[in-house]
C-alpha atoms as a PDB file:
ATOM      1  CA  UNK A   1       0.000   0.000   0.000  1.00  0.00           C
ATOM      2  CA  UNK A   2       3.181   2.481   0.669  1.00  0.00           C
ATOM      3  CA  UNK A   3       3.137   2.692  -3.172  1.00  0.00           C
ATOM      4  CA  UNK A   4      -0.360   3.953  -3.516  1.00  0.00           C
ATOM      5  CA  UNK A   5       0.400   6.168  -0.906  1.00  0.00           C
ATOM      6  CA  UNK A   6       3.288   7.881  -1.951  1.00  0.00           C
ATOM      7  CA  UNK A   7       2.095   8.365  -5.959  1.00  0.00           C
ATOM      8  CA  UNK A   8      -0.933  10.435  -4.316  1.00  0.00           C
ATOM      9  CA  UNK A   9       0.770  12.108  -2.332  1.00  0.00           C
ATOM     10  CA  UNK A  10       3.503  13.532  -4.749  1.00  0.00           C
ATOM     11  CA  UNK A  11       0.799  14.165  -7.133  1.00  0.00           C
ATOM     12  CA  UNK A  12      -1.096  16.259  -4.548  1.00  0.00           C
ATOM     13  CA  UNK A  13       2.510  17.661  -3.796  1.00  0.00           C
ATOM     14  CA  UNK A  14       2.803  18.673  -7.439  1.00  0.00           C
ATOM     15  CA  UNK A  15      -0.818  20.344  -7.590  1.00  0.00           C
ATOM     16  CA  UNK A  16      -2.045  17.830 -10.488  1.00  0.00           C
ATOM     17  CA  UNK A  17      -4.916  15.814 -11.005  1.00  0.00           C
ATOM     18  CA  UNK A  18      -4.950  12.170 -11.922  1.00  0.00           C
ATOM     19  CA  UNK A  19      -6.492  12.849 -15.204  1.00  0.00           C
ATOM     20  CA  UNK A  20      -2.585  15.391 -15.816  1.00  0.00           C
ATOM     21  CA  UNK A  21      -0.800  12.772 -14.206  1.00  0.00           C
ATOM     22  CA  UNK A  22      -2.406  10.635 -16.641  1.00  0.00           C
ATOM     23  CA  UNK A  23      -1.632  12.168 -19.266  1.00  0.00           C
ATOM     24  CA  UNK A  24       2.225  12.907 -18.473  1.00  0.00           C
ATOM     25  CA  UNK A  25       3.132   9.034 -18.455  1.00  0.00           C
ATOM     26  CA  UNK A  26       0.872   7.851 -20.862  1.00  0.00           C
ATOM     27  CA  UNK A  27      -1.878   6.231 -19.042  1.00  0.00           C
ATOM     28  CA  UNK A  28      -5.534   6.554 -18.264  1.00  0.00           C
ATOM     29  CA  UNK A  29      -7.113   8.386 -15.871  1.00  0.00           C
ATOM     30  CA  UNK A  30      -8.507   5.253 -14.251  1.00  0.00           C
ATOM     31  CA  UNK A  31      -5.460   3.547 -14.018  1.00  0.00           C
ATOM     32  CA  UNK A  32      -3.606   6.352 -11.613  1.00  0.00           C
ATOM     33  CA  UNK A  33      -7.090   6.102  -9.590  1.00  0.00           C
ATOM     34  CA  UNK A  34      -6.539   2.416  -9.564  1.00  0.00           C
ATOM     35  CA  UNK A  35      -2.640   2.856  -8.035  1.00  0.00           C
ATOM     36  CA  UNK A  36      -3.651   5.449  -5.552  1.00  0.00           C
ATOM     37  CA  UNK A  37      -6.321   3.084  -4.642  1.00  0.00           C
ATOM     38  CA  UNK A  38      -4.149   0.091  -3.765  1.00  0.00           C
ATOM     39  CA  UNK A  39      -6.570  -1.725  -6.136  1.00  0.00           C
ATOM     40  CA  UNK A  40      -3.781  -2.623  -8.817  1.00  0.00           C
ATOM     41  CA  UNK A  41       0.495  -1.537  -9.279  1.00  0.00           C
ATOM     42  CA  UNK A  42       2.009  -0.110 -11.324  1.00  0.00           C
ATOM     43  CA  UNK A  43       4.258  -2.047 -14.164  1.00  0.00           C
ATOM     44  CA  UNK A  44       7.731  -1.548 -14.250  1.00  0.00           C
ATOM     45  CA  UNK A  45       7.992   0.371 -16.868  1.00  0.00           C
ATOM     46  CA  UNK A  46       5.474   3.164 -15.199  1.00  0.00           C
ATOM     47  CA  UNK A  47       7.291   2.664 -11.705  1.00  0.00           C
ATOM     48  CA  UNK A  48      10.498   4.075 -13.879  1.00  0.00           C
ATOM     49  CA  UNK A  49       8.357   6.926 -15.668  1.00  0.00           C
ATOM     50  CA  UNK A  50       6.945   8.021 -12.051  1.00  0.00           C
ATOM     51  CA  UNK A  51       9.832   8.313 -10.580  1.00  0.00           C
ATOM     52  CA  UNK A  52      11.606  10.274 -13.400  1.00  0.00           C
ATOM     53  CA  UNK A  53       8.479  12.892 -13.343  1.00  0.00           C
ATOM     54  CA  UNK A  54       7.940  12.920  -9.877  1.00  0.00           C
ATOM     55  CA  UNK A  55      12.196  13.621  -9.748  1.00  0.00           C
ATOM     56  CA  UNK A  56      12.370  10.637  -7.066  1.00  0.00           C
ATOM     57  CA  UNK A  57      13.729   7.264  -7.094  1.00  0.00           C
ATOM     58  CA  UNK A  58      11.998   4.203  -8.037  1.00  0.00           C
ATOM     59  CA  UNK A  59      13.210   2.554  -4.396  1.00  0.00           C
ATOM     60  CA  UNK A  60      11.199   5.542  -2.831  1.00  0.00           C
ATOM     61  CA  UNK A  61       8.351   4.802  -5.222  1.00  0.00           C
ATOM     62  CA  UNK A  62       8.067   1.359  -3.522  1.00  0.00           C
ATOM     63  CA  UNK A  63       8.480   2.139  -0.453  1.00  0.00           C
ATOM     64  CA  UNK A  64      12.250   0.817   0.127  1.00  0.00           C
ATOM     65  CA  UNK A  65      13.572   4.237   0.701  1.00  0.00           C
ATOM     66  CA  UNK A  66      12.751   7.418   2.692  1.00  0.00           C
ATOM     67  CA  UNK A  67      14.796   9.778   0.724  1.00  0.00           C
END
């Protein structure tokens, strides 16, 4: 669930809606709902585009850092 968590809260960091978020990787709306829902995770290759437009690391993304 620490994934969910932290993708909602750096888009509610960032001031953006899901639908922007969306958007910015590539992905529907629904599907960023679904992550900050715990209801389904990310793939790999959207853990990697997260973290390079949230400007964090994918470890953090998971949960397996603080930083």
């Amino acid at each position: 669930m620490l994934c969910a968590e932290r993708i909602k809260e750096l888009r509610l960091e960032k001031g953006i809606s899901q639908a922007a978020l969306a958007k910015a990787i590539g992905v529907s709306q629904k599907a960023v709902d679904f992550w900050e829902k715990g209801e389904n995770e990310p793939k790999a290759s959207y853990i990697l585009k997260l973290a390079d437009f949230f400007d964090v690391s994918t470890d953090y993304l998971l949960g397996r850092d603080d930083i």
